[in-house]
C-alpha atoms as a PDB file:
ATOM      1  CA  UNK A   1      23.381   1.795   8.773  1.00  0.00           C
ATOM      2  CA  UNK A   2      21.682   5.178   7.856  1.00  0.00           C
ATOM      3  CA  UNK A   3      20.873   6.035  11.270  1.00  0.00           C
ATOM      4  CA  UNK A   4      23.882   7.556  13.350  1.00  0.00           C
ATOM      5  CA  UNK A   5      24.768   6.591  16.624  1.00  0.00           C
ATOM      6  CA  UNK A   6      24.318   9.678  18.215  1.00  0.00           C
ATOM      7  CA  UNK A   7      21.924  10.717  21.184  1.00  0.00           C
ATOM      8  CA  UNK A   8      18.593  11.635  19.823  1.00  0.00           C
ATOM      9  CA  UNK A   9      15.470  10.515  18.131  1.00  0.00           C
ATOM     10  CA  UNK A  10      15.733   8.723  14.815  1.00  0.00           C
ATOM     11  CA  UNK A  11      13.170   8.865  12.398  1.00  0.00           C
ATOM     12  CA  UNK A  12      12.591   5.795  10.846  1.00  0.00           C
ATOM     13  CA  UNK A  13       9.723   6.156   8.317  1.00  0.00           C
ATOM     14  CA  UNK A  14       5.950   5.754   9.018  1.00  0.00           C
ATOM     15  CA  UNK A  15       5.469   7.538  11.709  1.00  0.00           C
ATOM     16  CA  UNK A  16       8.328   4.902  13.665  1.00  0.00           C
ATOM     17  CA  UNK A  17      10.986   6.303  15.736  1.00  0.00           C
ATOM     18  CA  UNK A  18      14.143   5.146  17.812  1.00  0.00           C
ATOM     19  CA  UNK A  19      15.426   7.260  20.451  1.00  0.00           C
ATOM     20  CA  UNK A  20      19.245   6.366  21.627  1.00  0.00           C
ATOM     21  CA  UNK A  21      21.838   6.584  24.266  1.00  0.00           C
ATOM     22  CA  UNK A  22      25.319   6.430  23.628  1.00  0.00           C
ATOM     23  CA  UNK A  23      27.603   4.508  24.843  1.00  0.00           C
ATOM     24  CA  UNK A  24      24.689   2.036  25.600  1.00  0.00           C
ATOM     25  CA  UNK A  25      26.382   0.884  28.490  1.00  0.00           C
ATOM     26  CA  UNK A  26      24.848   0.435  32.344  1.00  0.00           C
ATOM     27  CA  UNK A  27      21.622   2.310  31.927  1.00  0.00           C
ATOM     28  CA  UNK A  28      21.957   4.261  28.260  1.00  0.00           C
ATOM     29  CA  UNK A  29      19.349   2.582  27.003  1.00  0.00           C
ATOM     30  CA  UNK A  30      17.158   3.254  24.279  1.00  0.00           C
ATOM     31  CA  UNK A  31      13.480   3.814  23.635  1.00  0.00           C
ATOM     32  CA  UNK A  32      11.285   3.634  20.487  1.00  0.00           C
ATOM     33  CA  UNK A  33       7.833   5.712  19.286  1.00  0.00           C
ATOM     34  CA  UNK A  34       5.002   4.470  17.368  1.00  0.00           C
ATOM     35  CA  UNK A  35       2.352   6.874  15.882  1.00  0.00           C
ATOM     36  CA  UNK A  36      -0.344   7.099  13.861  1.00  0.00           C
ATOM     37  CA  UNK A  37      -3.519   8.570  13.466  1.00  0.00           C
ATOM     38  CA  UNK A  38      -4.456  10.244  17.154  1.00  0.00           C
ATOM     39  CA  UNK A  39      -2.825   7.150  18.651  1.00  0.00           C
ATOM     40  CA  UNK A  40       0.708   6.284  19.615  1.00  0.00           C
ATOM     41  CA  UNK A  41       2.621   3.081  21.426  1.00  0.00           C
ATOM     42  CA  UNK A  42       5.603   4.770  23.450  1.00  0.00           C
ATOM     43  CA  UNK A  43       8.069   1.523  24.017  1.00  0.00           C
ATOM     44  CA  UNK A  44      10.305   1.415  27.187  1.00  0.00           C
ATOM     45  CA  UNK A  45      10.939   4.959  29.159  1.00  0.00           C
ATOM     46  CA  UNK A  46      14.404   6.028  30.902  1.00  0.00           C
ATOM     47  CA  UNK A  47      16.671   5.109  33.477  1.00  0.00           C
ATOM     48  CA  UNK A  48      15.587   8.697  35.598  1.00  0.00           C
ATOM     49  CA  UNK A  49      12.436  11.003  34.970  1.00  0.00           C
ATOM     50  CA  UNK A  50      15.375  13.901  34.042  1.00  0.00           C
ATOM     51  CA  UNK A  51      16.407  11.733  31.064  1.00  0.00           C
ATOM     52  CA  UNK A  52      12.701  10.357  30.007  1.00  0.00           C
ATOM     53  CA  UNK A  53      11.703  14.355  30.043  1.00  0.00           C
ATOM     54  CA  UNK A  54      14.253  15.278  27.515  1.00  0.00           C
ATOM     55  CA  UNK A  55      13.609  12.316  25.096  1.00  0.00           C
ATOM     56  CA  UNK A  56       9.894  13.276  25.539  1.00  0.00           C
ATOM     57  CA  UNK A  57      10.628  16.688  24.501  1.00  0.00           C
ATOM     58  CA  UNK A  58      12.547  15.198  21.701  1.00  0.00           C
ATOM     59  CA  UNK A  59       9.464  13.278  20.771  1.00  0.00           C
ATOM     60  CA  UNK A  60       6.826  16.134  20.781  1.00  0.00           C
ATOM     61  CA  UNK A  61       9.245  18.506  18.811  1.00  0.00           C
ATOM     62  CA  UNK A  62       9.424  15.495  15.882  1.00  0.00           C
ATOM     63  CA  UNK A  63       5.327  14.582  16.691  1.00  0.00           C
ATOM     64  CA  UNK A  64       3.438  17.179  18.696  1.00  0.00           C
ATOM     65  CA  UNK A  65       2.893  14.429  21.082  1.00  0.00           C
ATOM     66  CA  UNK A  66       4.145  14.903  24.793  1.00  0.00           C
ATOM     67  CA  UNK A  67       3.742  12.250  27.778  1.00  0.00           C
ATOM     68  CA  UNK A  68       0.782  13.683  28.330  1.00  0.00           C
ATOM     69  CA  UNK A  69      -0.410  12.823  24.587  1.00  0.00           C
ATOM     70  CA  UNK A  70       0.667   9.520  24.771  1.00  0.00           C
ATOM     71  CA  UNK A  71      -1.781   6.910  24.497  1.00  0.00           C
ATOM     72  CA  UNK A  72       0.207   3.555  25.293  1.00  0.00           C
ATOM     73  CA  UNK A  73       3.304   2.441  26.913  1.00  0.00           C
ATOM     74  CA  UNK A  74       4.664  -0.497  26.960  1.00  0.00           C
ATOM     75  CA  UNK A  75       7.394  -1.711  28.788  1.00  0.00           C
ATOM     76  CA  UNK A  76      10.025  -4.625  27.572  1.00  0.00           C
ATOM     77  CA  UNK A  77      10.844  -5.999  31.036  1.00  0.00           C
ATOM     78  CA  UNK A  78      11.159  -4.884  34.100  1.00  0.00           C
ATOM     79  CA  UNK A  79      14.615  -3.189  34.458  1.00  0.00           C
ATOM     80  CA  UNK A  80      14.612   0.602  35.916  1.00  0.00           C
ATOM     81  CA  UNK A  81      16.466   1.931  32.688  1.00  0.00           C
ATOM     82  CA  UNK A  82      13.072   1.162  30.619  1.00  0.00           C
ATOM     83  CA  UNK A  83      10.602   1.365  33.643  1.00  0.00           C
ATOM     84  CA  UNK A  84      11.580   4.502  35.924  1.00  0.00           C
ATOM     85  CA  UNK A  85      10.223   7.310  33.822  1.00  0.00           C
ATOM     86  CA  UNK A  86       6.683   5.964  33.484  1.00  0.00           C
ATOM     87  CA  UNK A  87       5.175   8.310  35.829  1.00  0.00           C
ATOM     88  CA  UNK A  88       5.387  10.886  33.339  1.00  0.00           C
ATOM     89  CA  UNK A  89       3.586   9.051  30.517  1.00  0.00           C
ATOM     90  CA  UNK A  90       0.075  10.494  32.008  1.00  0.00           C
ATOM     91  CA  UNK A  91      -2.240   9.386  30.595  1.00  0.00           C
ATOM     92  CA  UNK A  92      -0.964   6.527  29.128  1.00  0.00           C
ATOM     93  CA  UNK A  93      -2.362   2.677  29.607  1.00  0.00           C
ATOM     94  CA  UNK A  94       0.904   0.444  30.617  1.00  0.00           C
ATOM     95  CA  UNK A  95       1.711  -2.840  29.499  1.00  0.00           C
ATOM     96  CA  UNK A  96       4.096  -5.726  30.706  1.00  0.00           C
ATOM     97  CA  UNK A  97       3.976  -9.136  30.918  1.00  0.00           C
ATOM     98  CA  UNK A  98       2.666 -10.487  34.225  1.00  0.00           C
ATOM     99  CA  UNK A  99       6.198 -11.442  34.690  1.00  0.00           C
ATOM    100  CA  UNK A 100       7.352  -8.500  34.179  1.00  0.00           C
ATOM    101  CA  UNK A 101       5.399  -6.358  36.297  1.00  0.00           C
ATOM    102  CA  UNK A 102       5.968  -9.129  39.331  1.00  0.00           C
ATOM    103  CA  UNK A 103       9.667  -8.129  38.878  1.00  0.00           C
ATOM    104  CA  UNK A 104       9.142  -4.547  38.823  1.00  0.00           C
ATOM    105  CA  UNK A 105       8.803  -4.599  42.561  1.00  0.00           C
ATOM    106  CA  UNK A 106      12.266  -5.940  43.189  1.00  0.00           C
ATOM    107  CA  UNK A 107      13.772  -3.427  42.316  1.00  0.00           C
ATOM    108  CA  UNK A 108      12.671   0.198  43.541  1.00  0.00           C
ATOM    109  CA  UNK A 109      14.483   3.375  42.624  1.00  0.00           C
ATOM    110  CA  UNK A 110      15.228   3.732  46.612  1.00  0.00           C
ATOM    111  CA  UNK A 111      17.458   0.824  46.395  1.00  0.00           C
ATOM    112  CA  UNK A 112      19.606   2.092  43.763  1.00  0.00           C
ATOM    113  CA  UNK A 113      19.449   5.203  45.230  1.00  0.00           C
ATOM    114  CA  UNK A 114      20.920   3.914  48.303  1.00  0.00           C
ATOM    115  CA  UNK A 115      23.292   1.449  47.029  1.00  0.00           C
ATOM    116  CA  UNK A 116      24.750   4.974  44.415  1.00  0.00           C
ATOM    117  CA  UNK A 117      24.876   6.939  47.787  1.00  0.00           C
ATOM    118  CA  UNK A 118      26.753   4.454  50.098  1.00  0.00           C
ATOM    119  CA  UNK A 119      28.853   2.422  47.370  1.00  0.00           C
ATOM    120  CA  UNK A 120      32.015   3.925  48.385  1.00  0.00           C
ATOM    121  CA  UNK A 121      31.521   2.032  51.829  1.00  0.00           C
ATOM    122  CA  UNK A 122      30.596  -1.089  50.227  1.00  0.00           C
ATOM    123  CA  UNK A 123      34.164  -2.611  49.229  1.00  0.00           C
ATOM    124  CA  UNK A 124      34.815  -2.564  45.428  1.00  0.00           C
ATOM    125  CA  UNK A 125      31.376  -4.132  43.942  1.00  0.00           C
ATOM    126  CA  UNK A 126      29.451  -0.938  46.254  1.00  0.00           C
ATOM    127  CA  UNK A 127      32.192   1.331  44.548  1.00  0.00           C
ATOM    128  CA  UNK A 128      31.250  -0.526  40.942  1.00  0.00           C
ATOM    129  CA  UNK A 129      28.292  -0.513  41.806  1.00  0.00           C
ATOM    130  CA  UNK A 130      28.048   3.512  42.420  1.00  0.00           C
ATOM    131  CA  UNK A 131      30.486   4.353  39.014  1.00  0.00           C
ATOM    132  CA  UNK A 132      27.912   2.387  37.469  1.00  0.00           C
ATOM    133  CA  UNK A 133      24.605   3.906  38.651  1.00  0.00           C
ATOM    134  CA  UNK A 134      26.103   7.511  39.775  1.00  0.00           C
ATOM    135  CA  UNK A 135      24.737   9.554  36.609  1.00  0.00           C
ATOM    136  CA  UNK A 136      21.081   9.084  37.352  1.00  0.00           C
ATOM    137  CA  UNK A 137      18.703  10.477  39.851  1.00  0.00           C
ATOM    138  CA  UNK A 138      16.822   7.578  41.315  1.00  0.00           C
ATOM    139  CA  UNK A 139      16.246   9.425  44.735  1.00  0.00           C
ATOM    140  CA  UNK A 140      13.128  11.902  42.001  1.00  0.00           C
ATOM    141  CA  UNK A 141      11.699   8.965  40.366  1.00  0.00           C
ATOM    142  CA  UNK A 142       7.566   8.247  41.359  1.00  0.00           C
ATOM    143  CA  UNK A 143       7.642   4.128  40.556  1.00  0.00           C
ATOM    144  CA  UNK A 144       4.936   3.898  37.992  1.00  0.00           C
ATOM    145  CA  UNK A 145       3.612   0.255  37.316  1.00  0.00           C
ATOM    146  CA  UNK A 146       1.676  -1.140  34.395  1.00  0.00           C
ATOM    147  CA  UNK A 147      -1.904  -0.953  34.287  1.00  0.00           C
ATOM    148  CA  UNK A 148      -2.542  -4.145  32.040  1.00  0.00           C
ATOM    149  CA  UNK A 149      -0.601  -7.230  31.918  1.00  0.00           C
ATOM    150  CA  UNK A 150      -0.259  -9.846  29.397  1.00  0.00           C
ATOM    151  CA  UNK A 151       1.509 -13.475  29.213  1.00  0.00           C
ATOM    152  CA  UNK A 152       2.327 -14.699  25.778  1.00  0.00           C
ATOM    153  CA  UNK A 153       1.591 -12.594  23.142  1.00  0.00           C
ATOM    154  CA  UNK A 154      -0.820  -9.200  22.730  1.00  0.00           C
ATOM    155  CA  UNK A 155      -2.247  -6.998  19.734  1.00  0.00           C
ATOM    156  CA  UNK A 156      -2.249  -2.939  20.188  1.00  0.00           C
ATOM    157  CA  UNK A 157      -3.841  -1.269  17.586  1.00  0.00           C
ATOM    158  CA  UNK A 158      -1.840   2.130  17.238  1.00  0.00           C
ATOM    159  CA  UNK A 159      -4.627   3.910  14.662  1.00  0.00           C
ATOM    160  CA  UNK A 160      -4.694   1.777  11.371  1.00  0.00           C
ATOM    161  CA  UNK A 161      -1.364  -0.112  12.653  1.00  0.00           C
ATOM    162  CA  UNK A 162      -0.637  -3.116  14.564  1.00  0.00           C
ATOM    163  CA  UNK A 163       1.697  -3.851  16.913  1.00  0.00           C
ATOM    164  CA  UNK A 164       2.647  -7.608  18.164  1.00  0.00           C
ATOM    165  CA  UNK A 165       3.811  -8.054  21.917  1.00  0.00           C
ATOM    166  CA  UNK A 166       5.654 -11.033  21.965  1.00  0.00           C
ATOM    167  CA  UNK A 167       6.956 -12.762  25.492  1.00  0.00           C
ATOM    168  CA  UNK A 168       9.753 -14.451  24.433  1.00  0.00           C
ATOM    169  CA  UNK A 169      11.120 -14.162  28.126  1.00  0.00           C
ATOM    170  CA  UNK A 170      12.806 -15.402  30.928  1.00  0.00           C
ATOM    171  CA  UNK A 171      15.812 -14.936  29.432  1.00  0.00           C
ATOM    172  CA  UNK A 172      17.360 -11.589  30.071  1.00  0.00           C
ATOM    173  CA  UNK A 173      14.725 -10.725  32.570  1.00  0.00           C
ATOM    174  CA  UNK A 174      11.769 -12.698  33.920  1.00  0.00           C
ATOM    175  CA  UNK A 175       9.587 -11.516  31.509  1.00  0.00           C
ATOM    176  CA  UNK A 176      10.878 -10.383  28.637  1.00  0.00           C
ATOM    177  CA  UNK A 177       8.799  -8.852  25.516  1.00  0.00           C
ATOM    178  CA  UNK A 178       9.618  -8.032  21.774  1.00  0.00           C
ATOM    179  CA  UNK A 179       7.474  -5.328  20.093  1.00  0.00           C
ATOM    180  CA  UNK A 180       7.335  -5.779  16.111  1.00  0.00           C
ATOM    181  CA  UNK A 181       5.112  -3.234  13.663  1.00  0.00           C
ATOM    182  CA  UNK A 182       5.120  -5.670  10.560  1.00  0.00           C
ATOM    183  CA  UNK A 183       3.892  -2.884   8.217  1.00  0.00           C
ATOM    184  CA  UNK A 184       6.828  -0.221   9.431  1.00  0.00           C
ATOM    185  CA  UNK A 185       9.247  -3.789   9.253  1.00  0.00           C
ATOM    186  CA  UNK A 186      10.182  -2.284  12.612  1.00  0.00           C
ATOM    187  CA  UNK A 187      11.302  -4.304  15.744  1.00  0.00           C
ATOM    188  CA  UNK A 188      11.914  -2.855  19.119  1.00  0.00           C
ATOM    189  CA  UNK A 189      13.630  -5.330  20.995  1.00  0.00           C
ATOM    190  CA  UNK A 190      14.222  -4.279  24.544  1.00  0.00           C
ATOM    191  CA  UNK A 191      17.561  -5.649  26.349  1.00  0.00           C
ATOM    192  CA  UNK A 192      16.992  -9.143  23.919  1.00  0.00           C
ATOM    193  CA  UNK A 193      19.645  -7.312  22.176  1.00  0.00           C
ATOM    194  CA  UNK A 194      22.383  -5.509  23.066  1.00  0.00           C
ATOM    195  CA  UNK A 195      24.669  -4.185  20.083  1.00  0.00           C
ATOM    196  CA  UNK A 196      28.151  -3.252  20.707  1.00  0.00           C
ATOM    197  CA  UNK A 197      28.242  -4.234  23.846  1.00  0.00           C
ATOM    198  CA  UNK A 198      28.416  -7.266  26.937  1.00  0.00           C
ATOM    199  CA  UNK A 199      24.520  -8.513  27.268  1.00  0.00           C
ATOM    200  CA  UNK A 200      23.451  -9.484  30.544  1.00  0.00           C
ATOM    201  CA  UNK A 201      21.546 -12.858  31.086  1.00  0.00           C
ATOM    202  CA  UNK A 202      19.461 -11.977  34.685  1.00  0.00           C
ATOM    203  CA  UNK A 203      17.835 -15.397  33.933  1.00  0.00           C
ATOM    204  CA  UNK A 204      17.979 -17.760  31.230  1.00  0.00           C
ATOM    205  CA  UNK A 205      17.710 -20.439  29.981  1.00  0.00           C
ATOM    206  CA  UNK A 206      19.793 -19.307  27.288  1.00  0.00           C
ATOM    207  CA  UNK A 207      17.788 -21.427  24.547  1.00  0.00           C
ATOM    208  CA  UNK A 208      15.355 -18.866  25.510  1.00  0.00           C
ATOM    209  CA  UNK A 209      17.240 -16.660  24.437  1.00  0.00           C
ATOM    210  CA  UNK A 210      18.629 -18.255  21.294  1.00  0.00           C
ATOM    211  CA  UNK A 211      15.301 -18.676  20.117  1.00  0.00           C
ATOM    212  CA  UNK A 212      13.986 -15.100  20.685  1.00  0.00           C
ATOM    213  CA  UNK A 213      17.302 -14.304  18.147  1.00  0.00           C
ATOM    214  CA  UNK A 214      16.271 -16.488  15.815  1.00  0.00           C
ATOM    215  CA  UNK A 215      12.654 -15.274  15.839  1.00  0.00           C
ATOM    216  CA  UNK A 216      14.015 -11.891  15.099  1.00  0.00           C
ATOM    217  CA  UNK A 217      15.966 -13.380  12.238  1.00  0.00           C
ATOM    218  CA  UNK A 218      12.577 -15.015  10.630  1.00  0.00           C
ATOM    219  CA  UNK A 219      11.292 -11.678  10.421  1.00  0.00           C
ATOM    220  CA  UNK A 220      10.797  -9.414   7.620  1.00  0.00           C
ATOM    221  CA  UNK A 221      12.608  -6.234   9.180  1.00  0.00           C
ATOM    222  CA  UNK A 222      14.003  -2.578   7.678  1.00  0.00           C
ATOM    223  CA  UNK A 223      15.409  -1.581  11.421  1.00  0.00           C
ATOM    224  CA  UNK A 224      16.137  -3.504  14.414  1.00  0.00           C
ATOM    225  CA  UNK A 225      16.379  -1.697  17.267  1.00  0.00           C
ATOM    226  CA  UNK A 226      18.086  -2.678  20.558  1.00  0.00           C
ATOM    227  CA  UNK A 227      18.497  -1.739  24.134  1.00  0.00           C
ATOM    228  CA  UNK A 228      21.308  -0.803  24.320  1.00  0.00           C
ATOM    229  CA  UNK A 229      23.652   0.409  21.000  1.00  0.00           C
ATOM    230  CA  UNK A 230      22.795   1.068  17.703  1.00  0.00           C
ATOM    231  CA  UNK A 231      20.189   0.383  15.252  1.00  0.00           C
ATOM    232  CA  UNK A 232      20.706  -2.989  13.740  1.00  0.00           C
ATOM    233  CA  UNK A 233      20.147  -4.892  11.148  1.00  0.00           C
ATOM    234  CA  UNK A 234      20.137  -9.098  10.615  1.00  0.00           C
ATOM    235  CA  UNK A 235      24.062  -8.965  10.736  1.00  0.00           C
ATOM    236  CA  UNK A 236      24.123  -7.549  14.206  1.00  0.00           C
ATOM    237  CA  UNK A 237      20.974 -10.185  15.318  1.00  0.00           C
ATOM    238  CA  UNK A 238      23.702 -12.842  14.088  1.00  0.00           C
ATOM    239  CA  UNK A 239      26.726 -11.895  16.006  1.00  0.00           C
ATOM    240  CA  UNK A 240      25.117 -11.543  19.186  1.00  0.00           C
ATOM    241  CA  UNK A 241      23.729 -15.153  18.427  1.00  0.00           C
ATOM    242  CA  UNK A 242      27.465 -16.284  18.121  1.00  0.00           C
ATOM    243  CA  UNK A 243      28.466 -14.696  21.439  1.00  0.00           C
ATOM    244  CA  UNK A 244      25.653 -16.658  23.475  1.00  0.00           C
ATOM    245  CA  UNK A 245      27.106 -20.263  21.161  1.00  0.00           C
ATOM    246  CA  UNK A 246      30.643 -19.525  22.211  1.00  0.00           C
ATOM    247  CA  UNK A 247      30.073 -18.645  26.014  1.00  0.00           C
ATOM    248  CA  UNK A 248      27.630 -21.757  26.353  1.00  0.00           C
ATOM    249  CA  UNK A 249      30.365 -23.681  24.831  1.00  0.00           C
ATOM    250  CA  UNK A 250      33.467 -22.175  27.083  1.00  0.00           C
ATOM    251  CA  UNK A 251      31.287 -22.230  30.233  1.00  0.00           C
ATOM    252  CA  UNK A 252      30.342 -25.694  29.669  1.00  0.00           C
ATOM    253  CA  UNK A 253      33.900 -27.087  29.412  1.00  0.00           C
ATOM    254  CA  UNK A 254      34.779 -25.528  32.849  1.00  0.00           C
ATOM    255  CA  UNK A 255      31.476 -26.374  34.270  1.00  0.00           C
ATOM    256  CA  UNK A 256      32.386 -30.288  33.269  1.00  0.00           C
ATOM    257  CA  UNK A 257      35.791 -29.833  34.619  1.00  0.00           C
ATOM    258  CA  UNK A 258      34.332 -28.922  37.670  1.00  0.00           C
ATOM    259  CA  UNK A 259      35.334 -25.310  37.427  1.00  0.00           C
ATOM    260  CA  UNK A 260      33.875 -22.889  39.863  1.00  0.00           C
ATOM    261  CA  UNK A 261      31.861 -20.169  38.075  1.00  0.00           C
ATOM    262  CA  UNK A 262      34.048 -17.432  39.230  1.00  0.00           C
ATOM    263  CA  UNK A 263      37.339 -19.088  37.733  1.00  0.00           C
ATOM    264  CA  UNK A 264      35.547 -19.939  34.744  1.00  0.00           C
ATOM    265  CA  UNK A 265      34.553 -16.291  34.714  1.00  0.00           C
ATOM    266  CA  UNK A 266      38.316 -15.438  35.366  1.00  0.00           C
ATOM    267  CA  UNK A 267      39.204 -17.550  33.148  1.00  0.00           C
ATOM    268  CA  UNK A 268      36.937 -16.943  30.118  1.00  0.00           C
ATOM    269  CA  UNK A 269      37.082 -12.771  30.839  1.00  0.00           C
ATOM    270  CA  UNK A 270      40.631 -12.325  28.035  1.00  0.00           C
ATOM    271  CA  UNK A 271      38.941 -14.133  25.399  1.00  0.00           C
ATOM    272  CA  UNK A 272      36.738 -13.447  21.850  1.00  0.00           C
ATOM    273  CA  UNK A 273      34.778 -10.745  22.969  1.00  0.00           C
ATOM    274  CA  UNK A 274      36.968  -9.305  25.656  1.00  0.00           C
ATOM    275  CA  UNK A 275      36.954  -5.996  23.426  1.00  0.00           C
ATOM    276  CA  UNK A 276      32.634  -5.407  24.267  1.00  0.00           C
ATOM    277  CA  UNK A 277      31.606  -2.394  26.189  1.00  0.00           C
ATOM    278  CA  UNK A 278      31.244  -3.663  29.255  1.00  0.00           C
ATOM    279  CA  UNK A 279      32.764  -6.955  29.014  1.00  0.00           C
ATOM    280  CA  UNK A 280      33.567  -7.677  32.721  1.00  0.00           C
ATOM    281  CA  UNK A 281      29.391  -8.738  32.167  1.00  0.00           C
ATOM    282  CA  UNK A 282      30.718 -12.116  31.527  1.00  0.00           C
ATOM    283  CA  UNK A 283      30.659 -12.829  35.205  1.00  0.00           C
ATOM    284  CA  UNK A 284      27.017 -12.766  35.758  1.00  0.00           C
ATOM    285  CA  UNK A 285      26.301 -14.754  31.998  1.00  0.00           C
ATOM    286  CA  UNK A 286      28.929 -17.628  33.673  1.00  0.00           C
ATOM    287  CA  UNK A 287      27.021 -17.465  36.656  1.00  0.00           C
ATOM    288  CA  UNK A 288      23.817 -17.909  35.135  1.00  0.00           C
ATOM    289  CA  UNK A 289      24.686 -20.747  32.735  1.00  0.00           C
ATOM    290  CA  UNK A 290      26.030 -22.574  35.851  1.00  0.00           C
ATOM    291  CA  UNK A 291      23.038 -22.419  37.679  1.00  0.00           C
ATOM    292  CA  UNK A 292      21.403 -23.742  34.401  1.00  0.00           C
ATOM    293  CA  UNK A 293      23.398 -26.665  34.232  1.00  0.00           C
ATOM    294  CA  UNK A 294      23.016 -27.653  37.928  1.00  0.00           C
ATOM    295  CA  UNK A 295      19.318 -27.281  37.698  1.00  0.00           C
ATOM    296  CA  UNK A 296      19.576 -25.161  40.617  1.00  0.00           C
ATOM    297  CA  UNK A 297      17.657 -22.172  41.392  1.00  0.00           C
ATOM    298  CA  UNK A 298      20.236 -20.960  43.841  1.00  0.00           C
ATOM    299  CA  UNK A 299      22.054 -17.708  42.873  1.00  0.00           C
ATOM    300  CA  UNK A 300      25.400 -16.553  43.216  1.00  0.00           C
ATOM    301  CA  UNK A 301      25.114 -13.956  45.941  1.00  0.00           C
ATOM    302  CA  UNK A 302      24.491 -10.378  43.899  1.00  0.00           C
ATOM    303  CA  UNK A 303      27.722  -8.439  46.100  1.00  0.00           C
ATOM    304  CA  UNK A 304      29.885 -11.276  44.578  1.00  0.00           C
ATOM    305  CA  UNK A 305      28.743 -10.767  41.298  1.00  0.00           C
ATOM    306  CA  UNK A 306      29.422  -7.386  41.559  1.00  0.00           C
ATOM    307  CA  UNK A 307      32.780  -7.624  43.448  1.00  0.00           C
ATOM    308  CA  UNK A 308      33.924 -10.120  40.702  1.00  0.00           C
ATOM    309  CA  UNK A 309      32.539  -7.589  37.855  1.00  0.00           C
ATOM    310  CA  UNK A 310      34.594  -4.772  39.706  1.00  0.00           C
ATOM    311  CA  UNK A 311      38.109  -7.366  39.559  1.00  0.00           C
ATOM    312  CA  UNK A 312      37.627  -7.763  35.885  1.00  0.00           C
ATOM    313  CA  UNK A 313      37.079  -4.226  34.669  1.00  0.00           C
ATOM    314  CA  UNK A 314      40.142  -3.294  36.143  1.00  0.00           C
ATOM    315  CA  UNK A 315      42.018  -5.904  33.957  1.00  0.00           C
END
């Protein structure tokens, strides 16, 4: 692709930009701009306010646009490392889905904060856990909801262009939403995709999920970009679709066998993808797809999931 993979904002024609965090992995996520005219669609902010005022200085050096300039947000889903640095999108109107913004609640900065500052006493999944989270400052964040909420699909004008909100969620979140500007062939994707590295399914189903990829691949797109990892193109829609075919496939063979998730997990952890950022992932993706074939809503508890994460990074 033309765009590096470097920290930064990427300028991708038409007044549509990417901004991107390397390595992509637990909470480098990305973030995309929209302007034109006097108007201007921010999509997603940070992980901490420290990070979303740097890529917002970023933006109004490219733009003359700062948060305060803003005139939309909107928010993929409902994870902190596109929600917590809303508050300083002033004057901004928010948008999630209703989903979405439900979620939102679950999980407040003073929880992570917490769970960073007491990991170490936690067993290995708290001292994961912390590793994980430790580079961000959740204990500064003000929690800023959405102001308007949405199920199914939305239109923001952004001056003469259009942007579509599409909920194509639950899959990786409850409520997860696509943004597409058909005239800039530009697709901002939130945590749908994840390029380079282990995605995370929160929720499911995964034919959710499958079909979001193949919506994406219907599409007549110049730049797809991600969550988390590079800008994308088709190619890097595709692979991702394989990953979710082969671990509904492995997981449903052990499943069958009557295969606890955590073995199948185990089990599953040294094999095609092993070599993704972030691979030890696979534990809560097993996890989910079990519950999905028991038509269960019951969870595997969230330490385990982390404690069994922990196990397999250290591989």
């Amino acid at each position: 692709m033309k765009w590096n993979y470097t920290k930064g904002l990427k300028d991708l024609g038409n007044g549509a930009y990417a901004y991107l965090q390397p390595d992509g992995g637990w909470g480098w996520s990305n973030a995309g701009l929209i302007v034109d005219g006097e108007e201007s669609l921010l999509v997603d902010t940070l992980f901490d306010e420290t990070l979303t005022r740097e890529m917002l200085g970023h933006m109004k050096d490219a733009t003359g646009l700062g948060g305060g300039d803003i005139t939309t947000l909107a928010n993929t889903h409902a994870n902190g490392d596109h929600t917590y640095g809303n508050r300083l999108i002033e004057n901004a109107e928010i948008i999630a889905s209703e989903a979405s913004a439900r979620e939102m609640e679950e999980m407040p900065p003073e929880q992570l904060a917490f769970m960073v500052d007491n990991g170490k006493d936690m067993g290995p999944a708290g001292a994961y856990l912390a590793k994980s989270f430790g580079a961000f400052d959740f204990k500064n964040v003000g929690y800023t909801m959405p102001t308007k909420t949405f199920s199914g699909e939305m239109t923001v004008k952004v001056g003469d262009k259009v942007a579509h909100l599409i909920e194509v969620g639950p899959c990786h979140t409850h409520g997860d939403v696509l943004v597409h500007v058909p005239e800039d062939k530009v697709i901002y994707t939130g945590d749908i995709l994840f390029i380079e590295g282990t995605p995370i399914m929160w929720e499911g189903p995964i034919s959710n999920w499958l079909k979001a990829l193949d919506m994406i691949m219907d599409m007549d797109l110049d730049a797809i970009v991600p969550g988390h990892g590079p800008i994308t193109d088709k190619a890097g829609v595709k692979v991702l679709r394989d990953y979710f075919t082969w671990i509904d496939s492995e997981a449903r063979l052990r499943y069958d066998a009557g295969m606890s998730w955590d073995d199948a997990a185990r089990d599953m952890a040294g094999g095609k993808y092993s070599s993704w950022l972030d691979a030890e992932r696979i534990a809560i993706n097993v996890a989910t797809l079990y519950r999905e074939y028991a038509e269960t809503s019951e969870r595997a508890p969230m330490m385990e999931l982390w404690g069994l994460m922990a196990e397999l990074s250290n591989r």
